[in-house]
PDB file of N, CA and C in Angstrom:
ATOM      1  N   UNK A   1      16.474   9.001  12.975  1.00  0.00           N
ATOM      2  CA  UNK A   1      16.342   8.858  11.541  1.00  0.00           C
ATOM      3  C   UNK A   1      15.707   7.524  11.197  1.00  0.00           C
ATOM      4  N   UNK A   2      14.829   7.935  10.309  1.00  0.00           N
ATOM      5  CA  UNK A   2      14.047   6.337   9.835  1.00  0.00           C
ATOM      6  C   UNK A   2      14.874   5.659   8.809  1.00  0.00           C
ATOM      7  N   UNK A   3      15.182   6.911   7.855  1.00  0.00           N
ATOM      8  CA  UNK A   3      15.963   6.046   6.976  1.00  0.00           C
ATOM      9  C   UNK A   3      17.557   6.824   6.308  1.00  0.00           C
ATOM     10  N   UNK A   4      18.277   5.794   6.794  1.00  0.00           N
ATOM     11  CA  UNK A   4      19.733   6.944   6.398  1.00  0.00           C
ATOM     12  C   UNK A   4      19.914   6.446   4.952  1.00  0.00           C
ATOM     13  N   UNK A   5      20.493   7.905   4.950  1.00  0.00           N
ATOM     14  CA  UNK A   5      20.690   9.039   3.769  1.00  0.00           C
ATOM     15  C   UNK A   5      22.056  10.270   3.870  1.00  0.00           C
ATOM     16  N   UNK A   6      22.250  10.248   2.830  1.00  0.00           N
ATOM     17  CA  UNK A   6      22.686  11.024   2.056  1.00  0.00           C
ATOM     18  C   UNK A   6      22.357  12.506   1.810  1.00  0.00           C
ATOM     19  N   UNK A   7      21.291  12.873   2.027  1.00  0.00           N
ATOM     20  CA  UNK A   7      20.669  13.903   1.503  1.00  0.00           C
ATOM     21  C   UNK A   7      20.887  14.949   3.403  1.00  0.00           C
ATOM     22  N   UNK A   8      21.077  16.079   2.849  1.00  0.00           N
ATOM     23  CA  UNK A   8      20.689  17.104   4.193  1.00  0.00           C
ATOM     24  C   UNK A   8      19.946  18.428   4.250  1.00  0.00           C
ATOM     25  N   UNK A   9      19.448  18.696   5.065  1.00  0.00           N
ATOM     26  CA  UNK A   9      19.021  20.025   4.945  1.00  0.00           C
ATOM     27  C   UNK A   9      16.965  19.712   5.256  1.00  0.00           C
ATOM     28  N   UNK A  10      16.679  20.182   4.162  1.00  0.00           N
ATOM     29  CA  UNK A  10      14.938  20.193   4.392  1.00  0.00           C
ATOM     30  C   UNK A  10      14.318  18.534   3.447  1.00  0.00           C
ATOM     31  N   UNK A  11      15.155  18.773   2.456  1.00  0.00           N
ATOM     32  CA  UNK A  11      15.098  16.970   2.169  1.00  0.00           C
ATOM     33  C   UNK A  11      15.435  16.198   2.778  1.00  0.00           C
ATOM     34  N   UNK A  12      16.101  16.036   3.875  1.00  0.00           N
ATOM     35  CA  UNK A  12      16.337  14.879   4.469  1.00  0.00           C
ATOM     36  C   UNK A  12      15.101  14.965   5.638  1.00  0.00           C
ATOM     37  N   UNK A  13      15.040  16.202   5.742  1.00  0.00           N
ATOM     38  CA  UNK A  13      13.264  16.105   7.124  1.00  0.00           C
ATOM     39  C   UNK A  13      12.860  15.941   6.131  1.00  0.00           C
ATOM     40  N   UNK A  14      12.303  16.039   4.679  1.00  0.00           N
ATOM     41  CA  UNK A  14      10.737  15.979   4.291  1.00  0.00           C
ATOM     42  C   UNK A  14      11.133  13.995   4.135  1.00  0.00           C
ATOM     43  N   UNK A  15      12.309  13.719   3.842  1.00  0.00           N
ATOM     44  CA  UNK A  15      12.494  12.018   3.724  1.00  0.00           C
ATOM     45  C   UNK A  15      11.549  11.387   4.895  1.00  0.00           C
ATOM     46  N   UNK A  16      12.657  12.142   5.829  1.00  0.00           N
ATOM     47  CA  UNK A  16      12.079  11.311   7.445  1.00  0.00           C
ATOM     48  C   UNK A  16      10.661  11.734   8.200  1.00  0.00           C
ATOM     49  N   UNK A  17      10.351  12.442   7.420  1.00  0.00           N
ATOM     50  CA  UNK A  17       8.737  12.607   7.837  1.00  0.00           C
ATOM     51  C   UNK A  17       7.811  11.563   6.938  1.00  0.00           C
ATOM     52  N   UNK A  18       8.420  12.038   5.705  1.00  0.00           N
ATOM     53  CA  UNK A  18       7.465  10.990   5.132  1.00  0.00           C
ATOM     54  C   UNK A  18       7.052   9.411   5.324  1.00  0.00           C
ATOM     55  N   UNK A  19       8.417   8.938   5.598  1.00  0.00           N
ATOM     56  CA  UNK A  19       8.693   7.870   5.966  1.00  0.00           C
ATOM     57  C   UNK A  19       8.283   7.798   7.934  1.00  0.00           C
ATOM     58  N   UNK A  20       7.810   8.609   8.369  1.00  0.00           N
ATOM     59  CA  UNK A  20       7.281   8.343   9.579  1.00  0.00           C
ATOM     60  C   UNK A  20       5.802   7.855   9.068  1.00  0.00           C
ATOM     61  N   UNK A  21       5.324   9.039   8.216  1.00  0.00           N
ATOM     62  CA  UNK A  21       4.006   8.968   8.079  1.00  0.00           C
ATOM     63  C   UNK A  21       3.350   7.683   7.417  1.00  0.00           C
ATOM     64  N   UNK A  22       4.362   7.070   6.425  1.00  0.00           N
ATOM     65  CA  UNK A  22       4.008   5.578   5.941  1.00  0.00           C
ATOM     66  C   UNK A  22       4.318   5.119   6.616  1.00  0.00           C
ATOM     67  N   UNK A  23       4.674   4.684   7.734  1.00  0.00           N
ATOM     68  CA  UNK A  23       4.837   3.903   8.753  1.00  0.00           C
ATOM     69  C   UNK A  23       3.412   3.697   9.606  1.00  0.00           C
ATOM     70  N   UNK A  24       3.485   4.776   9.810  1.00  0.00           N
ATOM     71  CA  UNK A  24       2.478   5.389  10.420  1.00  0.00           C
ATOM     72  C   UNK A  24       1.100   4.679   9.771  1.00  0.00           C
ATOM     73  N   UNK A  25       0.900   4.952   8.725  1.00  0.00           N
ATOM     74  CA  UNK A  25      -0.175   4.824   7.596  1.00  0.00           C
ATOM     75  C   UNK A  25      -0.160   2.893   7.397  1.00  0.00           C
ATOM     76  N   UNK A  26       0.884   2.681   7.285  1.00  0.00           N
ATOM     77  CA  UNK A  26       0.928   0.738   6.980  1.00  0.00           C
ATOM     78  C   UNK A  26       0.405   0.654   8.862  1.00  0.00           C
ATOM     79  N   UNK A  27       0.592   0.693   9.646  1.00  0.00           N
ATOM     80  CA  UNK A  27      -0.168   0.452  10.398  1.00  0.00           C
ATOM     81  C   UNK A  27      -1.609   0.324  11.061  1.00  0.00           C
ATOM     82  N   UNK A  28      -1.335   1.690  10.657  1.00  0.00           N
ATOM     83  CA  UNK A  28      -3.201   1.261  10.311  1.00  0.00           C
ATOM     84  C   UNK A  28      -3.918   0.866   9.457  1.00  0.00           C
ATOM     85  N   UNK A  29      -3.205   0.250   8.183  1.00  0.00           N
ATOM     86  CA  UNK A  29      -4.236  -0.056   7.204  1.00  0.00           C
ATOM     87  C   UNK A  29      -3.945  -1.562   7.772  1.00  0.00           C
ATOM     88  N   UNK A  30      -2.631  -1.881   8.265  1.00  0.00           N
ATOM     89  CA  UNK A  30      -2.916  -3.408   8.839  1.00  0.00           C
ATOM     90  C   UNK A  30      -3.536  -3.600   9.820  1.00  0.00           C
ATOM     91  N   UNK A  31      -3.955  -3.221  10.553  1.00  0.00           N
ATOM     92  CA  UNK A  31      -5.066  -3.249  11.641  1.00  0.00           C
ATOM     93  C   UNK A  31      -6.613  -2.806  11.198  1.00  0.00           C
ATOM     94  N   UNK A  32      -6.715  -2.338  10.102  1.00  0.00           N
ATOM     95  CA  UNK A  32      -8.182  -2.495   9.184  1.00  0.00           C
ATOM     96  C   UNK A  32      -8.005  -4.102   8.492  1.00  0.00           C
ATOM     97  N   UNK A  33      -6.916  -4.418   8.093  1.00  0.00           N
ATOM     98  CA  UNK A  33      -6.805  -5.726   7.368  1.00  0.00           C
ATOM     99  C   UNK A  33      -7.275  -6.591   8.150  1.00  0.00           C
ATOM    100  N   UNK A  34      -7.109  -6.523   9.611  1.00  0.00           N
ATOM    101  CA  UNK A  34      -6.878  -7.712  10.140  1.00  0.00           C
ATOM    102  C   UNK A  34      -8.422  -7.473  11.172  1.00  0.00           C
ATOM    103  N   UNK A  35      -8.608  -6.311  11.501  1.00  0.00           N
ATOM    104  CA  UNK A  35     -10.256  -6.636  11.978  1.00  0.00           C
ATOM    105  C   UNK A  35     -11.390  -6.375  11.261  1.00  0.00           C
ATOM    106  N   UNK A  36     -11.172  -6.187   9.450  1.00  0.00           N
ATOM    107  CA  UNK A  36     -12.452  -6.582   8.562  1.00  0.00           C
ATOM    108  C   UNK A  36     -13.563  -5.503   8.923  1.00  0.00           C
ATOM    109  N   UNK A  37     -14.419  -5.651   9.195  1.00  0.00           N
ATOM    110  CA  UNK A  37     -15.213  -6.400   9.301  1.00  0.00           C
ATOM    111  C   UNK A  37     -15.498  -7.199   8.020  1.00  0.00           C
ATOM    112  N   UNK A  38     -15.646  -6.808   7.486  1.00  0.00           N
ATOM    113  CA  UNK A  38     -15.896  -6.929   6.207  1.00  0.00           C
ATOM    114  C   UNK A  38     -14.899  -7.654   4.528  1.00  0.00           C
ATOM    115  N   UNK A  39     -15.248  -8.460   3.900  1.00  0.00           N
ATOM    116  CA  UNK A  39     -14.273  -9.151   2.835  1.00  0.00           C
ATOM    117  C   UNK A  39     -13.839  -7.934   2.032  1.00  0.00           C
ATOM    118  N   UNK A  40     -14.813  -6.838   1.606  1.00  0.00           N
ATOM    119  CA  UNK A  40     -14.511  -5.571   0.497  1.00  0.00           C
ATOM    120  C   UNK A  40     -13.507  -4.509   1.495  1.00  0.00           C
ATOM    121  N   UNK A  41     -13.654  -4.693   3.022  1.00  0.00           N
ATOM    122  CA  UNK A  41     -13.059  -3.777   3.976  1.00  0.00           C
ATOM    123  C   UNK A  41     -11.390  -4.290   3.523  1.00  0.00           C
ATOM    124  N   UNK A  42     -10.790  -5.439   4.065  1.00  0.00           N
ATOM    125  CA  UNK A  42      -9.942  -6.416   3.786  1.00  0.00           C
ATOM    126  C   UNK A  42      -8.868  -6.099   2.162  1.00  0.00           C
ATOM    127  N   UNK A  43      -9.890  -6.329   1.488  1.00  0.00           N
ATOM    128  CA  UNK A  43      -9.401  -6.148   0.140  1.00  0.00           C
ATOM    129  C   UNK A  43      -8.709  -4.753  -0.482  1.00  0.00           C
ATOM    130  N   UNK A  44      -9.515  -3.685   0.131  1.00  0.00           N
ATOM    131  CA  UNK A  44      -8.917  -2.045  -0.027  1.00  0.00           C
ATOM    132  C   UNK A  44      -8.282  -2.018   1.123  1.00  0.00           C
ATOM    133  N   UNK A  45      -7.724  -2.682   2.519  1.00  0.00           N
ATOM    134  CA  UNK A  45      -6.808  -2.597   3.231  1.00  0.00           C
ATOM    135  C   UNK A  45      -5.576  -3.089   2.522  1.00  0.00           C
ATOM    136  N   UNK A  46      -5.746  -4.192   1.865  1.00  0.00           N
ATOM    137  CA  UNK A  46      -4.401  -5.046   1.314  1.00  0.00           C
ATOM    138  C   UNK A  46      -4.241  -4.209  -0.230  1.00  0.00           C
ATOM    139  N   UNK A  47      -5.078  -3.763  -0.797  1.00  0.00           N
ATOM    140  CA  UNK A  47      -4.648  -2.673  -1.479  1.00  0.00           C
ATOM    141  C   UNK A  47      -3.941  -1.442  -1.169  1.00  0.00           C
ATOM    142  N   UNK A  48      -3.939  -0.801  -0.063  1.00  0.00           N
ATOM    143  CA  UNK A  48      -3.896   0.079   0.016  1.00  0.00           C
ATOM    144  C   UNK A  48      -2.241  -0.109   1.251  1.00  0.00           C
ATOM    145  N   UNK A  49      -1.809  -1.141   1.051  1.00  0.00           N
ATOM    146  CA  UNK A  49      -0.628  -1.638   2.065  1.00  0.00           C
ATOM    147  C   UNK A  49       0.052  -1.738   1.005  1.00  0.00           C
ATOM    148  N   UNK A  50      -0.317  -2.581  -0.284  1.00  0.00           N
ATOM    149  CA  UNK A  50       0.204  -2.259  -1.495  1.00  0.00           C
ATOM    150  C   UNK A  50       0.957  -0.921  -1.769  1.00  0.00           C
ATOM    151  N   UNK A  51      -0.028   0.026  -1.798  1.00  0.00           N
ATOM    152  CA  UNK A  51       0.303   1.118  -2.328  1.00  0.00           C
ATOM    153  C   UNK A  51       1.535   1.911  -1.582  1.00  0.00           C
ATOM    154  N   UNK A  52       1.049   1.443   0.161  1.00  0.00           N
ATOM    155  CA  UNK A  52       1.859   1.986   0.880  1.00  0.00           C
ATOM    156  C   UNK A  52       3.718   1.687   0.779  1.00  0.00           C
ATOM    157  N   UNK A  53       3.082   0.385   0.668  1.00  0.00           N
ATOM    158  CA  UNK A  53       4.865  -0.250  -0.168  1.00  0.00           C
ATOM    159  C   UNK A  53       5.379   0.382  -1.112  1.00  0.00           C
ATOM    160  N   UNK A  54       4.488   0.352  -2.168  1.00  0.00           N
ATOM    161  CA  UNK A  54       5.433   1.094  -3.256  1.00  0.00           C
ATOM    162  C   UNK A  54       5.452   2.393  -3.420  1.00  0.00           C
ATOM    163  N   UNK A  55       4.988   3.148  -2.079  1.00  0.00           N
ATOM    164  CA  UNK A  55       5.604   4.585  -1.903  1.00  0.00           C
ATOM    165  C   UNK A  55       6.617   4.465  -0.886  1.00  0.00           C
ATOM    166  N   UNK A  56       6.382   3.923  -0.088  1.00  0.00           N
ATOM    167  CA  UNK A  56       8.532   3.659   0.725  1.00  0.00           C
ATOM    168  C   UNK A  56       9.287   2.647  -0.341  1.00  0.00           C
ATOM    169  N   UNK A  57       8.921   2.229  -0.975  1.00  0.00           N
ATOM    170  CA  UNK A  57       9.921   1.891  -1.462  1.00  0.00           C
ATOM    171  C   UNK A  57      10.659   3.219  -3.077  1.00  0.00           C
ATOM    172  N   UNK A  58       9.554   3.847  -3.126  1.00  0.00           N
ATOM    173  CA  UNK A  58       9.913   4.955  -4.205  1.00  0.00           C
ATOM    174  C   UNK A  58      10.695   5.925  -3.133  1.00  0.00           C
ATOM    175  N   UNK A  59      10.285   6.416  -2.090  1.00  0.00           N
ATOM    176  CA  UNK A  59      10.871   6.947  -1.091  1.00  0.00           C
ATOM    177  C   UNK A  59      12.320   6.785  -0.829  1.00  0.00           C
ATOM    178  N   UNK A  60      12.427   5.238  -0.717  1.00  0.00           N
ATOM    179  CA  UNK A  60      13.848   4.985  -0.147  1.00  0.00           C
ATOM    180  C   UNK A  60      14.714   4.911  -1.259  1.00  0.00           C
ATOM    181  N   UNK A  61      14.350   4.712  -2.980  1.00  0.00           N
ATOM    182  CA  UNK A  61      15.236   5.028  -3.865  1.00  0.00           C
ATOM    183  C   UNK A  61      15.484   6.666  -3.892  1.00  0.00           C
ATOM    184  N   UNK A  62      14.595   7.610  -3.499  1.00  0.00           N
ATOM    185  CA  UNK A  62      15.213   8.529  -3.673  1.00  0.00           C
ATOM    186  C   UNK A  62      16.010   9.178  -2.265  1.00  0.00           C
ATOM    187  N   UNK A  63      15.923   8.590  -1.475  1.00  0.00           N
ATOM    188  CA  UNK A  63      17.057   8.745  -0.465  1.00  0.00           C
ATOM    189  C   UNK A  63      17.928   7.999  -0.455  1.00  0.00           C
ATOM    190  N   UNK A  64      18.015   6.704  -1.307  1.00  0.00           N
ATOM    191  CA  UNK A  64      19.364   6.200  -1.255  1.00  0.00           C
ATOM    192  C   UNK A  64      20.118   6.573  -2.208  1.00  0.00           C
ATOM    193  N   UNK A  65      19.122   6.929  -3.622  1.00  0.00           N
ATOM    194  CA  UNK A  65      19.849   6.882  -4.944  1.00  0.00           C
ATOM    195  C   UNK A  65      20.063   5.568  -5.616  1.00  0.00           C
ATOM    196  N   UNK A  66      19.781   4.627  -5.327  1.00  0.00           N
ATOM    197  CA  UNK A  66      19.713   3.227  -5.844  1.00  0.00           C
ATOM    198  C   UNK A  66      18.180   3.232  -6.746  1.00  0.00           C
ATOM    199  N   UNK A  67      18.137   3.013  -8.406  1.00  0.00           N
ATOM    200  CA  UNK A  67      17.240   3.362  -9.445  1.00  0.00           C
ATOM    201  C   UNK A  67      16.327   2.268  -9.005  1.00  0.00           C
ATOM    202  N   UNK A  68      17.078   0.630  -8.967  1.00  0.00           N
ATOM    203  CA  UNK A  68      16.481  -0.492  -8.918  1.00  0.00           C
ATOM    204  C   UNK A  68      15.407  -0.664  -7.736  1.00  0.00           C
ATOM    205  N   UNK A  69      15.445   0.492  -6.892  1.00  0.00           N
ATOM    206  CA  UNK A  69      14.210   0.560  -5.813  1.00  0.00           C
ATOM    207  C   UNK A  69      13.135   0.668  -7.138  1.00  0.00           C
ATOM    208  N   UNK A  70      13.318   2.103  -7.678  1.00  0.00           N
ATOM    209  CA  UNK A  70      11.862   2.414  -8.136  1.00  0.00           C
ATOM    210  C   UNK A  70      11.423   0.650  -9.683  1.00  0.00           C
ATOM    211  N   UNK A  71      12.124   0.449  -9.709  1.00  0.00           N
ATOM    212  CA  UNK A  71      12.040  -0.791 -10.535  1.00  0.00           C
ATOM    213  C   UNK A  71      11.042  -2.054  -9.762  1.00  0.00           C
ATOM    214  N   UNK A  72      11.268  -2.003  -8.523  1.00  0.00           N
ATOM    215  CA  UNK A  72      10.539  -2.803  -8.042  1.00  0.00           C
ATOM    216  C   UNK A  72       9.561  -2.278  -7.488  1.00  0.00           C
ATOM    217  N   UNK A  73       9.244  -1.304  -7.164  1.00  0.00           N
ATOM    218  CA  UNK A  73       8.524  -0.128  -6.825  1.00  0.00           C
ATOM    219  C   UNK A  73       6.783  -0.347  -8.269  1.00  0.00           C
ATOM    220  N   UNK A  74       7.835  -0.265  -9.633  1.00  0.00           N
ATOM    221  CA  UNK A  74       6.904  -0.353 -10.475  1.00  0.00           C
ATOM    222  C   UNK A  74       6.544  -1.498 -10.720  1.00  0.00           C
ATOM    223  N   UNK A  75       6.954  -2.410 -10.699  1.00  0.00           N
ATOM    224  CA  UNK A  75       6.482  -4.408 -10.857  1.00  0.00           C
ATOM    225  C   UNK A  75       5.574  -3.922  -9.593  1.00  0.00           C
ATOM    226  N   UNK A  76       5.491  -3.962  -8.427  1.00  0.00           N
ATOM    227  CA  UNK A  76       5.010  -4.128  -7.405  1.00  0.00           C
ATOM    228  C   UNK A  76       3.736  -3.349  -7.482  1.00  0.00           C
ATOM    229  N   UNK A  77       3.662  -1.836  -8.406  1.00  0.00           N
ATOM    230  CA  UNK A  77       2.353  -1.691  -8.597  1.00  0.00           C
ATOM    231  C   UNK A  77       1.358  -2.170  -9.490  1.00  0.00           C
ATOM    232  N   UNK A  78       1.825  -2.673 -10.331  1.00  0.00           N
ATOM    233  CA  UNK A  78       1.425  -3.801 -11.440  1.00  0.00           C
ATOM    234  C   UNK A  78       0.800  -4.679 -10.721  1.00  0.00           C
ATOM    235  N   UNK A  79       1.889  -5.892  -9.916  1.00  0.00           N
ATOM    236  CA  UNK A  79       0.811  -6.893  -9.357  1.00  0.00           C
ATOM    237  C   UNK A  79       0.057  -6.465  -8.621  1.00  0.00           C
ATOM    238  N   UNK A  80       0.294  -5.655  -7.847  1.00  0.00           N
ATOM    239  CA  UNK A  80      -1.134  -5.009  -6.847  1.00  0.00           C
ATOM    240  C   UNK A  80      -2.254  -4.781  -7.591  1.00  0.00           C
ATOM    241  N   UNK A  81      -2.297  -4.298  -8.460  1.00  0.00           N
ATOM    242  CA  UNK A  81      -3.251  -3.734  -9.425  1.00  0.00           C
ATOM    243  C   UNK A  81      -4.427  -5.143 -10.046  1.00  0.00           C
ATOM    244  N   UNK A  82      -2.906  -5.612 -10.624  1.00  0.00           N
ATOM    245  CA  UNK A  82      -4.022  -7.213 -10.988  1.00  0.00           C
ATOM    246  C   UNK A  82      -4.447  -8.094 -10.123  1.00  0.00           C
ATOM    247  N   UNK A  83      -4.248  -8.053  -8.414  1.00  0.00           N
ATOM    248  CA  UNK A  83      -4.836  -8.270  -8.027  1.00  0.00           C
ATOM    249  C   UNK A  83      -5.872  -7.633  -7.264  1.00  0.00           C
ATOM    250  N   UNK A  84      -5.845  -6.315  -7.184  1.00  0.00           N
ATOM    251  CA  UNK A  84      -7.138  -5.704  -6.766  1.00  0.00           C
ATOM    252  C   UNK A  84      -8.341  -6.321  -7.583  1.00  0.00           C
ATOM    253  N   UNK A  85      -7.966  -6.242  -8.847  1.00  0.00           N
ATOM    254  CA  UNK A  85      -8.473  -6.249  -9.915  1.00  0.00           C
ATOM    255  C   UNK A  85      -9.796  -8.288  -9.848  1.00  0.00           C
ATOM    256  N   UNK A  86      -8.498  -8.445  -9.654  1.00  0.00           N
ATOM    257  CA  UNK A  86      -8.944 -10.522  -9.375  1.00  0.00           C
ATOM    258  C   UNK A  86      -9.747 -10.165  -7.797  1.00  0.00           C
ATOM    259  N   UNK A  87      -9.186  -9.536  -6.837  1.00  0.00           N
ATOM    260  CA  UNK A  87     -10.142  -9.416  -5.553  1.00  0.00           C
ATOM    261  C   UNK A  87     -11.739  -8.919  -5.839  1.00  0.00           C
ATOM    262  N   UNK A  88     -11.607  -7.932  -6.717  1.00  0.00           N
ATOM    263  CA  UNK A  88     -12.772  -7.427  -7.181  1.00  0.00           C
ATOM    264  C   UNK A  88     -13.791  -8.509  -7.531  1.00  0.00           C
ATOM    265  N   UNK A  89     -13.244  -9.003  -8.680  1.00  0.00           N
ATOM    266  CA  UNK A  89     -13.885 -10.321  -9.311  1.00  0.00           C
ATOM    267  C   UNK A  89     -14.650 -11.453  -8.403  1.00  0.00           C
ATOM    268  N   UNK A  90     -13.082 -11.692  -7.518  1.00  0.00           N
ATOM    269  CA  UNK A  90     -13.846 -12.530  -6.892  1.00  0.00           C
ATOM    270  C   UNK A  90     -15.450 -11.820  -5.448  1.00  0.00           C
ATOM    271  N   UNK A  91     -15.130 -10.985  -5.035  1.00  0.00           N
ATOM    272  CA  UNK A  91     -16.168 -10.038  -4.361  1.00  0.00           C
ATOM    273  C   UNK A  91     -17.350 -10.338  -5.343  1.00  0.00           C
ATOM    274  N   UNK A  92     -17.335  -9.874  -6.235  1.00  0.00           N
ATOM    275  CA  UNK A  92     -18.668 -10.083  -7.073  1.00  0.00           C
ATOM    276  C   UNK A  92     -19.416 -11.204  -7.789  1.00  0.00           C
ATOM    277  N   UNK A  93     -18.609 -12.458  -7.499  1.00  0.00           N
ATOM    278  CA  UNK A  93     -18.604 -13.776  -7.570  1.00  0.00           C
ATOM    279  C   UNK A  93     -19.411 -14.558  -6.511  1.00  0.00           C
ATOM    280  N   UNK A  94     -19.016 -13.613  -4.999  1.00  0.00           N
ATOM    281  CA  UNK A  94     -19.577 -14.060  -3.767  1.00  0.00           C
ATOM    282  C   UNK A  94     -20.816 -14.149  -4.115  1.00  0.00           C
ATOM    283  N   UNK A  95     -22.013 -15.187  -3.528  1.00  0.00           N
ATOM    284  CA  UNK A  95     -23.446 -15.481  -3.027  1.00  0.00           C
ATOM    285  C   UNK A  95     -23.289 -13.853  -2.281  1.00  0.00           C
ATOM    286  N   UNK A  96     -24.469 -13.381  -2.561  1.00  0.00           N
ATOM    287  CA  UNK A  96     -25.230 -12.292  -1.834  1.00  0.00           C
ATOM    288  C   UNK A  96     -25.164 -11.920  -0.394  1.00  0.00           C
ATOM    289  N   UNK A  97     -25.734 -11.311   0.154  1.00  0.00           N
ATOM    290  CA  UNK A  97     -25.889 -11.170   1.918  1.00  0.00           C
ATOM    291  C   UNK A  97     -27.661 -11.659   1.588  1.00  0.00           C
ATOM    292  N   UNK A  98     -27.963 -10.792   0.881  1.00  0.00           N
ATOM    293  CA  UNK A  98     -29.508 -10.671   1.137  1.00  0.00           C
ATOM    294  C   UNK A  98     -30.402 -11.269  -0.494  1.00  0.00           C
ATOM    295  N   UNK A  99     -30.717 -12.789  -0.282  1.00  0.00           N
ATOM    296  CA  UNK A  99     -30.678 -13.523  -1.901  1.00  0.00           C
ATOM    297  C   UNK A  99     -31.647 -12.999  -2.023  1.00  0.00           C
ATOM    298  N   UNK A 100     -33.112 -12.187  -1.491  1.00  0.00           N
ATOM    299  CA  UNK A 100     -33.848 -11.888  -1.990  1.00  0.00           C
ATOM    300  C   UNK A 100     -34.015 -10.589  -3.052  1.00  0.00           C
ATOM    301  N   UNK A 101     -32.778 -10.085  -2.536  1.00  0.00           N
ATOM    302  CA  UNK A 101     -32.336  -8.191  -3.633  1.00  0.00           C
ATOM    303  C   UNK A 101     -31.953  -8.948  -4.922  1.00  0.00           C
ATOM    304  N   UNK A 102     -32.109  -7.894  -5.849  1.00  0.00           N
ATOM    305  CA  UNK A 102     -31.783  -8.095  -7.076  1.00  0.00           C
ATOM    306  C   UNK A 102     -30.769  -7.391  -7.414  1.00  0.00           C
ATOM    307  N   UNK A 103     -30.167  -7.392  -8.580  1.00  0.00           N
ATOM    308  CA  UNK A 103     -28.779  -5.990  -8.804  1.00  0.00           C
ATOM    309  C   UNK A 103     -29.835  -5.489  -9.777  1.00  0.00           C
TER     310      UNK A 103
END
């Protein structure tokens, strides 16, 4: 069991699958984080680790039954958001690859 619970029957496998599969899933988006290539590669990795968080953590409120998961669950997609948002910014802030292209 990944994550104990309360719950039995076909909800408690669809819990512990799911929660394999974000496991599963934060792993590889941290191993895109961390070999890039790329600054825009990086940025939708750490977005997307974001996201992965605040679906185990929506996950584990509804297998524990504790509300205050999904509470932080929702702050947590908020700041992710404003900072995708500021990553963006700054991406398009960057000097060029190629100064001779135009937009």
């Amino acid at each position: 069991m990944i994550i104990e619970t309360e719950l039995t029957g076909v909800m408690a496998t669809a819990v512990n699958l799911a929660a394999l599969f974000l496991v599963g899933a934060f792993v590889l988006a941290a191993v895109r984080l961390i070999i890039g290539p790329t600054l825009p590669d990086r940025v939708v990795a750490l977005d997307l680790l974001t996201m992965l968080v605040v679906a185990f953590l929506t996950l584990f409120a509804l297998a524990s039954g504790v509300g205050a998961y999904l509470d932080a669950a929702l702050a947590l997609a908020l700041v992710g958001f404003l900072a995708t948002i500021a990553f963006a910014r700054f991406v398009d802030l960057t000097p060029e690859q190629n100064p001779g292209e135009r937009r």
